[in-house]
Protein backbone atom coordinates (compact mmCIF):
# COMPACT_ATOMS: atom_id res chain seq x y z
CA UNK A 1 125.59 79.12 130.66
CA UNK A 2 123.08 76.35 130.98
CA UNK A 3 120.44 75.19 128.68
CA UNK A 4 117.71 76.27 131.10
CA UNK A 5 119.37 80.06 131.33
CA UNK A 6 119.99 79.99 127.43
CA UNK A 7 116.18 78.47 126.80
CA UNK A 8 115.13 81.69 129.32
CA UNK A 9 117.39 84.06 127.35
CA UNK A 10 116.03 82.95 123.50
CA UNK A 11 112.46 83.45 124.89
CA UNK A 12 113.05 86.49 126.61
CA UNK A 13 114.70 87.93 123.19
CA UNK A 14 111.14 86.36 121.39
CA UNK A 15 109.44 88.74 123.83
CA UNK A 16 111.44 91.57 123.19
CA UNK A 17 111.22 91.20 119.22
CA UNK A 18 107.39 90.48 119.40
CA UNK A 19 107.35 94.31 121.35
CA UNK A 20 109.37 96.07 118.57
CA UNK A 21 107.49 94.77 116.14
CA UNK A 22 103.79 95.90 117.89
CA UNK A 23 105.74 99.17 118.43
CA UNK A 24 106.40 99.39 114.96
CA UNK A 25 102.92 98.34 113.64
CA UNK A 26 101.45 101.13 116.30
CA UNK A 27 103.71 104.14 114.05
CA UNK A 28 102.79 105.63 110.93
CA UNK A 29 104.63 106.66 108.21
CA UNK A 30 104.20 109.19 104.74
CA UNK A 31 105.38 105.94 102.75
CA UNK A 32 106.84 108.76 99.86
CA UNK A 33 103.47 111.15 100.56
CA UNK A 34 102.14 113.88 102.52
CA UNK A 35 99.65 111.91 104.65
CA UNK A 36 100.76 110.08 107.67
CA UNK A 37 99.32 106.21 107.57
CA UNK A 38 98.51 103.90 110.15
CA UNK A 39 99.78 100.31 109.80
CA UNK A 40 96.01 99.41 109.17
CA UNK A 41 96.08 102.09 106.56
CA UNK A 42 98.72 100.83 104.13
CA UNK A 43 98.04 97.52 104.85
CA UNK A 44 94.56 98.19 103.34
CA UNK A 45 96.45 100.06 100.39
CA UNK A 46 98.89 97.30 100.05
CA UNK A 47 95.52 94.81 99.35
CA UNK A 48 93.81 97.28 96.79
CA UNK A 49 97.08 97.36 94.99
CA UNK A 50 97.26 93.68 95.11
CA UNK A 51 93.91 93.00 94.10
CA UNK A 52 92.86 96.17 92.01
CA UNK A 53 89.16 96.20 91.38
CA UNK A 54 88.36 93.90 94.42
CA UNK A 55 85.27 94.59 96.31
CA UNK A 56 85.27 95.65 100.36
CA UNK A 57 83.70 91.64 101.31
CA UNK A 58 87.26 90.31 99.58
CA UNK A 59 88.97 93.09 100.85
CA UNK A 60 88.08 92.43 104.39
CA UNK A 61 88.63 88.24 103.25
CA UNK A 62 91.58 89.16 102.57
CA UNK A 63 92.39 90.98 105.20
CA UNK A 64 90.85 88.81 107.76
CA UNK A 65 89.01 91.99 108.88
CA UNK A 66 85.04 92.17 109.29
CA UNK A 67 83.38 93.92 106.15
CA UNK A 68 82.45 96.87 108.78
CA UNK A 69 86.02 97.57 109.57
CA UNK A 70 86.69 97.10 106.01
CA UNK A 71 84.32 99.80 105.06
CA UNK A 72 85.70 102.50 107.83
CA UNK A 73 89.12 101.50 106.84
CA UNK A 74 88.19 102.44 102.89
CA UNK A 75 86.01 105.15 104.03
CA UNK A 76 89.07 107.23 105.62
CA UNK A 77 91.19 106.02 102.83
CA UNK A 78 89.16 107.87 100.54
CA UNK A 79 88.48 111.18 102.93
CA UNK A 80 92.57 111.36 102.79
CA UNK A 81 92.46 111.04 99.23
CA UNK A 82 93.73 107.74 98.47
CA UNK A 83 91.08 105.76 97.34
CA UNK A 84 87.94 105.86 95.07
CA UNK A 85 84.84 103.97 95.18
CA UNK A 86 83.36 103.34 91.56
CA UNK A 87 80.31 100.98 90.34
CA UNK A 88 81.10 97.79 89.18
CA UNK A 89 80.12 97.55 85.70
CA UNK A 90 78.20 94.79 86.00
CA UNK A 91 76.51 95.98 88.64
CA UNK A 92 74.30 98.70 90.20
CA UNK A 93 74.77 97.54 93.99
CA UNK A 94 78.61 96.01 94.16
CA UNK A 95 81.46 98.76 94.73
CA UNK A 96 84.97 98.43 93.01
CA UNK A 97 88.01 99.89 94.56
CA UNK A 98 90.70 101.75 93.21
CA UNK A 99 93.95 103.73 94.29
CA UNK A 100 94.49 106.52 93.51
CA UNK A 101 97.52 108.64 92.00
CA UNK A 102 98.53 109.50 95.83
CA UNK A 103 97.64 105.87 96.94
CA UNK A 104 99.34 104.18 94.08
CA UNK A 105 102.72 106.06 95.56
CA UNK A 106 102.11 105.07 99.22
CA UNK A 107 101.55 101.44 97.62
CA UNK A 108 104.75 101.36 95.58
CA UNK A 109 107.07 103.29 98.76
CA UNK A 110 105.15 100.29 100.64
CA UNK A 111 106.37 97.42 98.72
CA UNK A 112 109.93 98.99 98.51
CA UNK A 113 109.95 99.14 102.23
CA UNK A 114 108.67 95.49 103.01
CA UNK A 115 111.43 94.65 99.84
CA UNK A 116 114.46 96.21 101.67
CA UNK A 117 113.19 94.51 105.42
CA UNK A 118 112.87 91.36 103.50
CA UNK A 119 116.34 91.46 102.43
CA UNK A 120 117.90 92.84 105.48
CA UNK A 121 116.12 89.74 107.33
CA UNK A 122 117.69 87.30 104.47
CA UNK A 123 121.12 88.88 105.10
CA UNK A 124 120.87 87.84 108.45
CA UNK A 125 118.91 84.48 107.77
CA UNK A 126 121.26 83.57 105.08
CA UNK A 127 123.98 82.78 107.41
CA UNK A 128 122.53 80.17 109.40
CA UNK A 129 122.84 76.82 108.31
CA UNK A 130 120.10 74.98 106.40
CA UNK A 131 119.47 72.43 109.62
CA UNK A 132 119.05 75.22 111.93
CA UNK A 133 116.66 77.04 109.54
CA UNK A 134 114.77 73.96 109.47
CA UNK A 135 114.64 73.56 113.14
CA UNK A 136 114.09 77.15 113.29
CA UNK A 137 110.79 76.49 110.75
CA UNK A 138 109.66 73.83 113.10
CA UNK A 139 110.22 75.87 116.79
CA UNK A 140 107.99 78.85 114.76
CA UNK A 141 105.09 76.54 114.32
CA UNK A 142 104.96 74.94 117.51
CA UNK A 143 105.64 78.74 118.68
CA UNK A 144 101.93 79.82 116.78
CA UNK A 145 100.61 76.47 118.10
CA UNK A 146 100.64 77.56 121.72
CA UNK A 147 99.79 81.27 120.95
CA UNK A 148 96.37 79.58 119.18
CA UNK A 149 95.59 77.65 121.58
CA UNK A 150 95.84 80.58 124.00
CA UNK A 151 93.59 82.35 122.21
CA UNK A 152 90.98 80.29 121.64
CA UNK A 153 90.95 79.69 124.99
CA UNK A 154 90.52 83.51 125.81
CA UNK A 155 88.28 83.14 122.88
CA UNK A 156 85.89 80.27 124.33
CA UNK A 157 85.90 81.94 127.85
CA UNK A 158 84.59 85.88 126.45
């Protein structure tokens, strides 16, 4: 096999990896509950558990997420029974966040899951040789560097 062929076959396997993992992100999952959750869902929860007490402008910081879709993310989150809005002390006008006992058990079955991919990942990472890790670090970031530029170009022309 040629470099050209084996160049063709890494990207091609990029492609195919970049799928499964928008195919993944598009399922939900109970994570240990009763309520099915969106990716967007628990990805919110994750951030309230992270940063308990933050406010829905850090949240959606955070996030990278407009404070609009920040506030129709927490508003479903709370219809399902996951989160609750509260006054900040220290204010009349500024909303704290907090999860509750059902979203404190999607948060925890969360950070088990993205535990056990982490080390499945490092099982397989661990046996490549520091060099090619390094050279794998570098190929990433180029790798991001043409996807930005791509989109800033769709970006500039919208």
């Amino acid at each position: 096999m040629g470099k050209d062929t084996l160049v063709i076959n890494i990207v091609n396997q990029f492609e195919s990896i970049v799928s499964l993992y928008n195919e993944v992100e598009k399922t939900t999952d109970s994570y240990g509950t009763t309520i099915l959750l969106h990716p967007s869902e628990i990805h919110m929860i994750a951030a309230i558990g992270n940063h308990p007490d933050s406010n829905l402008t850090g949240l959606a910081n955070y996030l990278g997420i407009t404070k609009g879709a920040a506030t129709k993310m927490v508003q479903k989150l709370v219809k399902k029974g996951l989160v609750i809005k509260q006054f900040a002390p220290s204010s009349e006008n500024e909303i704290k966040l907090k999860l509750t006992a059902i979203g404190k058990k999607a948060y925890l079955n969360h950070q088990s899951y993205r535990k056990n991919l982490t080390q499945k990942l490092m099982t397989i990472y661990k046996e490549v040789p520091m060099e090619v890790l390094i050279q794998m670090k570098d190929i990433g970031k180029r790798t991001a560097d043409v996807f930005n530029e791509i989109l800033m170009q769709r970006k500039s022309r919208s």
